[in-house]
PDB file of N, CA and C in Angstrom:
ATOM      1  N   UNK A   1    -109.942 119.071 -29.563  1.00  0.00           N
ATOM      2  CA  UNK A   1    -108.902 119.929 -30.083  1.00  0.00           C
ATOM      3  C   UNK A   1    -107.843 119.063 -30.762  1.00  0.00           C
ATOM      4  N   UNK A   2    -107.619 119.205 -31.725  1.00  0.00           N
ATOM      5  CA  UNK A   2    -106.703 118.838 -32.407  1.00  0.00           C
ATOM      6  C   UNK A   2    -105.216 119.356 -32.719  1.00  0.00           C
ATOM      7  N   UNK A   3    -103.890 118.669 -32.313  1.00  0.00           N
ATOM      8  CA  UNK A   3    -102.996 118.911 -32.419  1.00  0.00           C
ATOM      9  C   UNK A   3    -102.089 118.653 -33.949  1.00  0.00           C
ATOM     10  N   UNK A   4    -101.484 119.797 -34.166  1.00  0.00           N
ATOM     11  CA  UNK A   4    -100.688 118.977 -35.656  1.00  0.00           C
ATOM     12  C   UNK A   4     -99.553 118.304 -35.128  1.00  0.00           C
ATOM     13  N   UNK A   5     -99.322 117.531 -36.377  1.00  0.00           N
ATOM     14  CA  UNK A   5     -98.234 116.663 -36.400  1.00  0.00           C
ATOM     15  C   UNK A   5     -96.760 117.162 -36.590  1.00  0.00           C
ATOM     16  N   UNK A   6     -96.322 116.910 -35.369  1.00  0.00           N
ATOM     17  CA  UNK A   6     -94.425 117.098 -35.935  1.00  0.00           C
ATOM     18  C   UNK A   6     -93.483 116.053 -36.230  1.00  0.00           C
ATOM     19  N   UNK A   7     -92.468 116.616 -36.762  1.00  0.00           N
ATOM     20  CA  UNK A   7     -91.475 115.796 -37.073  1.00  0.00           C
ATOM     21  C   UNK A   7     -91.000 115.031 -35.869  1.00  0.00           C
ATOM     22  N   UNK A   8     -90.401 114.039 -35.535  1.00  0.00           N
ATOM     23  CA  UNK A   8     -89.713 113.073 -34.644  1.00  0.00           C
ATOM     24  C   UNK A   8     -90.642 112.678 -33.452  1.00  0.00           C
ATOM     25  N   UNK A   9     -91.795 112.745 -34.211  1.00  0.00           N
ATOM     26  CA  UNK A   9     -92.849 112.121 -33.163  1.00  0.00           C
ATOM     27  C   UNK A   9     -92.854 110.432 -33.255  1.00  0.00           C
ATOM     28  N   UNK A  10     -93.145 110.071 -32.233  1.00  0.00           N
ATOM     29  CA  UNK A  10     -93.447 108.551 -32.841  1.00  0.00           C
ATOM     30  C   UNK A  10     -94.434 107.932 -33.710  1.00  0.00           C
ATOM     31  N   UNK A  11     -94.100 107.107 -34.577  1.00  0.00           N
ATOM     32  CA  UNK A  11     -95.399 106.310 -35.247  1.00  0.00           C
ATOM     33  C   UNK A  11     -96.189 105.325 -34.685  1.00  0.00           C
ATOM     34  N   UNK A  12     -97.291 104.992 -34.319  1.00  0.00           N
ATOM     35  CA  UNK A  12     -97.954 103.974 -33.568  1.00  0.00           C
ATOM     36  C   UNK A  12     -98.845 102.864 -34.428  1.00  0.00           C
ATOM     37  N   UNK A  13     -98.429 101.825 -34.251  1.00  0.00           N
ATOM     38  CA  UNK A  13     -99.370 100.920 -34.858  1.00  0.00           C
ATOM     39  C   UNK A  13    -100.733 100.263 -34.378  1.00  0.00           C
ATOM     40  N   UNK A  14    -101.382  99.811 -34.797  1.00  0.00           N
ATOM     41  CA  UNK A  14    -102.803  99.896 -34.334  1.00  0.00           C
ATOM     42  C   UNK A  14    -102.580  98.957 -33.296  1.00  0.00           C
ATOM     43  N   UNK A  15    -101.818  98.003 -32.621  1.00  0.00           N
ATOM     44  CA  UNK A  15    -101.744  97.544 -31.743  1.00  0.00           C
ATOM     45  C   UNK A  15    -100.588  97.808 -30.546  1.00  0.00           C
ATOM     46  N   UNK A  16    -100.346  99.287 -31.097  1.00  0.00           N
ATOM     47  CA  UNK A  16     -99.834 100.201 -30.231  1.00  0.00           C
ATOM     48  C   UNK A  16     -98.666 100.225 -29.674  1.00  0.00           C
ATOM     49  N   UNK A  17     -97.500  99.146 -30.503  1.00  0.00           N
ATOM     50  CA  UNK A  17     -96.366  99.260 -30.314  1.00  0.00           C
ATOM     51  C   UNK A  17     -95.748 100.483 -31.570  1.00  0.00           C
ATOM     52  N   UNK A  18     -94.538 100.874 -31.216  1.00  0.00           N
ATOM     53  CA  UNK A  18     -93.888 101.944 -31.986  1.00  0.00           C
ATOM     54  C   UNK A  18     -93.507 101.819 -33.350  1.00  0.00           C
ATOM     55  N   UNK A  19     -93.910 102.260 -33.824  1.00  0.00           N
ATOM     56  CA  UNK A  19     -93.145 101.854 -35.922  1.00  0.00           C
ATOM     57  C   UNK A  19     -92.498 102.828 -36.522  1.00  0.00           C
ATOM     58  N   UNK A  20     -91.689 103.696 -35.105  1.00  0.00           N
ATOM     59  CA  UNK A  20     -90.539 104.239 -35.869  1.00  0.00           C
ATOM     60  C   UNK A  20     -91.057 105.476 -35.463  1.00  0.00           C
ATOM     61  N   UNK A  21     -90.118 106.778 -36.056  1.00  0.00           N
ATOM     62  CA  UNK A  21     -90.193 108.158 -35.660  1.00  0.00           C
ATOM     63  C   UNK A  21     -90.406 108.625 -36.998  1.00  0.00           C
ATOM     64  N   UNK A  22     -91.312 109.995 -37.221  1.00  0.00           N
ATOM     65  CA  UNK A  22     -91.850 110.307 -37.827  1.00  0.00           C
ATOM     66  C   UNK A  22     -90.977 111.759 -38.256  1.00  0.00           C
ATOM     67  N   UNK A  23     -90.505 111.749 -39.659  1.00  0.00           N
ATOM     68  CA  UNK A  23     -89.425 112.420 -40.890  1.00  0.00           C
ATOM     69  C   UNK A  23     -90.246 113.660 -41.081  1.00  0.00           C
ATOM     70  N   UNK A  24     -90.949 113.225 -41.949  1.00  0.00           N
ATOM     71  CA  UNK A  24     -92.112 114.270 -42.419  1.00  0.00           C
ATOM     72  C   UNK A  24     -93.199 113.553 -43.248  1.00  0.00           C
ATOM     73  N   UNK A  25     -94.217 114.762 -43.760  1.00  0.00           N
ATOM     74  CA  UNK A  25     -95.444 114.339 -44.259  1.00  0.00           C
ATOM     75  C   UNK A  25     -95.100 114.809 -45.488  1.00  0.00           C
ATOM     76  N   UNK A  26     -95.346 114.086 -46.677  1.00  0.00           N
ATOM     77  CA  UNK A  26     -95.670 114.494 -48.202  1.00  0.00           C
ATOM     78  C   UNK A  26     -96.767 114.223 -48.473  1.00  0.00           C
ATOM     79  N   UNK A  27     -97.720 114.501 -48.908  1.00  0.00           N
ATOM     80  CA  UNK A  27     -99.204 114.680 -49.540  1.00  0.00           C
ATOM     81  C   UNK A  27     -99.736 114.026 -48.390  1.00  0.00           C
ATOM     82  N   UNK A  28    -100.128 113.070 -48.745  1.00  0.00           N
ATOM     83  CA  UNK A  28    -101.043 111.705 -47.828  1.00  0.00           C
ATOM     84  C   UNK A  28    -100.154 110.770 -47.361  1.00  0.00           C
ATOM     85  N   UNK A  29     -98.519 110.675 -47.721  1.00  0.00           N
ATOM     86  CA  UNK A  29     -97.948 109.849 -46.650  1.00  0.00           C
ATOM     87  C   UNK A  29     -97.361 110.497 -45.527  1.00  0.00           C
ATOM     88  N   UNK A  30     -96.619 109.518 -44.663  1.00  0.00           N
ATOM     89  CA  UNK A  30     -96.080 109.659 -43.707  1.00  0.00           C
ATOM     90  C   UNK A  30     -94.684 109.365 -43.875  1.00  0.00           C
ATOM     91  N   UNK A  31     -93.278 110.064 -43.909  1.00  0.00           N
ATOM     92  CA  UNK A  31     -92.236 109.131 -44.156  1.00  0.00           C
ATOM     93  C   UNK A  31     -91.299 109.105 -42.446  1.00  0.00           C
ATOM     94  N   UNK A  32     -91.160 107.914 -42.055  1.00  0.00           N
ATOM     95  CA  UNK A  32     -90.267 107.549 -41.013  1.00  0.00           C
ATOM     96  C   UNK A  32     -89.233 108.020 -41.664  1.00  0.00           C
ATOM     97  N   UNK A  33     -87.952 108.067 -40.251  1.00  0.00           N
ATOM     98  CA  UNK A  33     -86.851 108.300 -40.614  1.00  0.00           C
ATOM     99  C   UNK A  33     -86.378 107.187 -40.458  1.00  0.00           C
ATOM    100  N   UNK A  34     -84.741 107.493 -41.007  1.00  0.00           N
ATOM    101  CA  UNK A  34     -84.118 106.156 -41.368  1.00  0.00           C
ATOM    102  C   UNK A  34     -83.883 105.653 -40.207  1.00  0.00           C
ATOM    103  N   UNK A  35     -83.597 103.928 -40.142  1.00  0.00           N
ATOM    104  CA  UNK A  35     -83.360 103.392 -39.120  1.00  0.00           C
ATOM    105  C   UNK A  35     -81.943 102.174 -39.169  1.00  0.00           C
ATOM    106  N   UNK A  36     -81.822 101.424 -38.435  1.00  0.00           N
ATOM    107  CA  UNK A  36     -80.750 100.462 -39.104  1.00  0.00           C
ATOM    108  C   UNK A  36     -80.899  99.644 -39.627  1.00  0.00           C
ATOM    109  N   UNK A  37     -81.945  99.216 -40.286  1.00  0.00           N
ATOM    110  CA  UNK A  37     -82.167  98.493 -41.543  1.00  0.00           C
ATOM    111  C   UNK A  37     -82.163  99.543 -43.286  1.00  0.00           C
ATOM    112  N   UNK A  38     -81.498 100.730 -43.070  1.00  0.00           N
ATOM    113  CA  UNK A  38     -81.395 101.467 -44.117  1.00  0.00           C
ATOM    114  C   UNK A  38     -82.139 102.632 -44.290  1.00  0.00           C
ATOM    115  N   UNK A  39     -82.855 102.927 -45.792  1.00  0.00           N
ATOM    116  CA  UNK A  39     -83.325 103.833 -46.069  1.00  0.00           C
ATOM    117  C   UNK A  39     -84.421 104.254 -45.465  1.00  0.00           C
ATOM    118  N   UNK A  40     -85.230 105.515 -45.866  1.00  0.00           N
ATOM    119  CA  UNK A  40     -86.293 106.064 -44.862  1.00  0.00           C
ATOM    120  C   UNK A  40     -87.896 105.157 -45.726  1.00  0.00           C
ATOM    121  N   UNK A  41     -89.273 105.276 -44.879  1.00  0.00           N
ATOM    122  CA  UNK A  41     -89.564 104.349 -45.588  1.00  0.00           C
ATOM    123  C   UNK A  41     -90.793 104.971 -45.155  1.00  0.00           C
ATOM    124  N   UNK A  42     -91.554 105.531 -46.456  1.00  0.00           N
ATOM    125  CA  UNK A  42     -93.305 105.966 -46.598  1.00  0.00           C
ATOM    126  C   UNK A  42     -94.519 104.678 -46.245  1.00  0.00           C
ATOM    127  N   UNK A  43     -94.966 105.888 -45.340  1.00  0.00           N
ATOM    128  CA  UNK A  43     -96.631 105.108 -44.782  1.00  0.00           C
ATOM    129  C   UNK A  43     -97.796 105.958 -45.357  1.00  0.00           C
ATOM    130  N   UNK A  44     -98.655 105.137 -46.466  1.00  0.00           N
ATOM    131  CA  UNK A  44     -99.833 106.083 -46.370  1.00  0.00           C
ATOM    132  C   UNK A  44    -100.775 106.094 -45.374  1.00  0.00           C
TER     133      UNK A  44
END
């Protein structure tokens, strides 16, 4: 079963530490929200 994706979920990197909280989805990316290094920043 597959769950959809929400906003302010976490992002996980393949070695399974956190890469931030998750903004929203546009097409095929992923955009984090902003953090304190600045602006918000797309993952395809």
């Amino acid at each position: 079963m597959n769950s959809p994706i929400q906003q302010y979920r976490p992002v996980m990197c393949a070695d399974g530490h956190t890469h931030g909280q998750l903004d929203r989805i546009g097409g095929d990316n992923l955009k984090r929200t902003k953090d304190e290094r600045g602006p918000h920043h797309w993952r395809p």
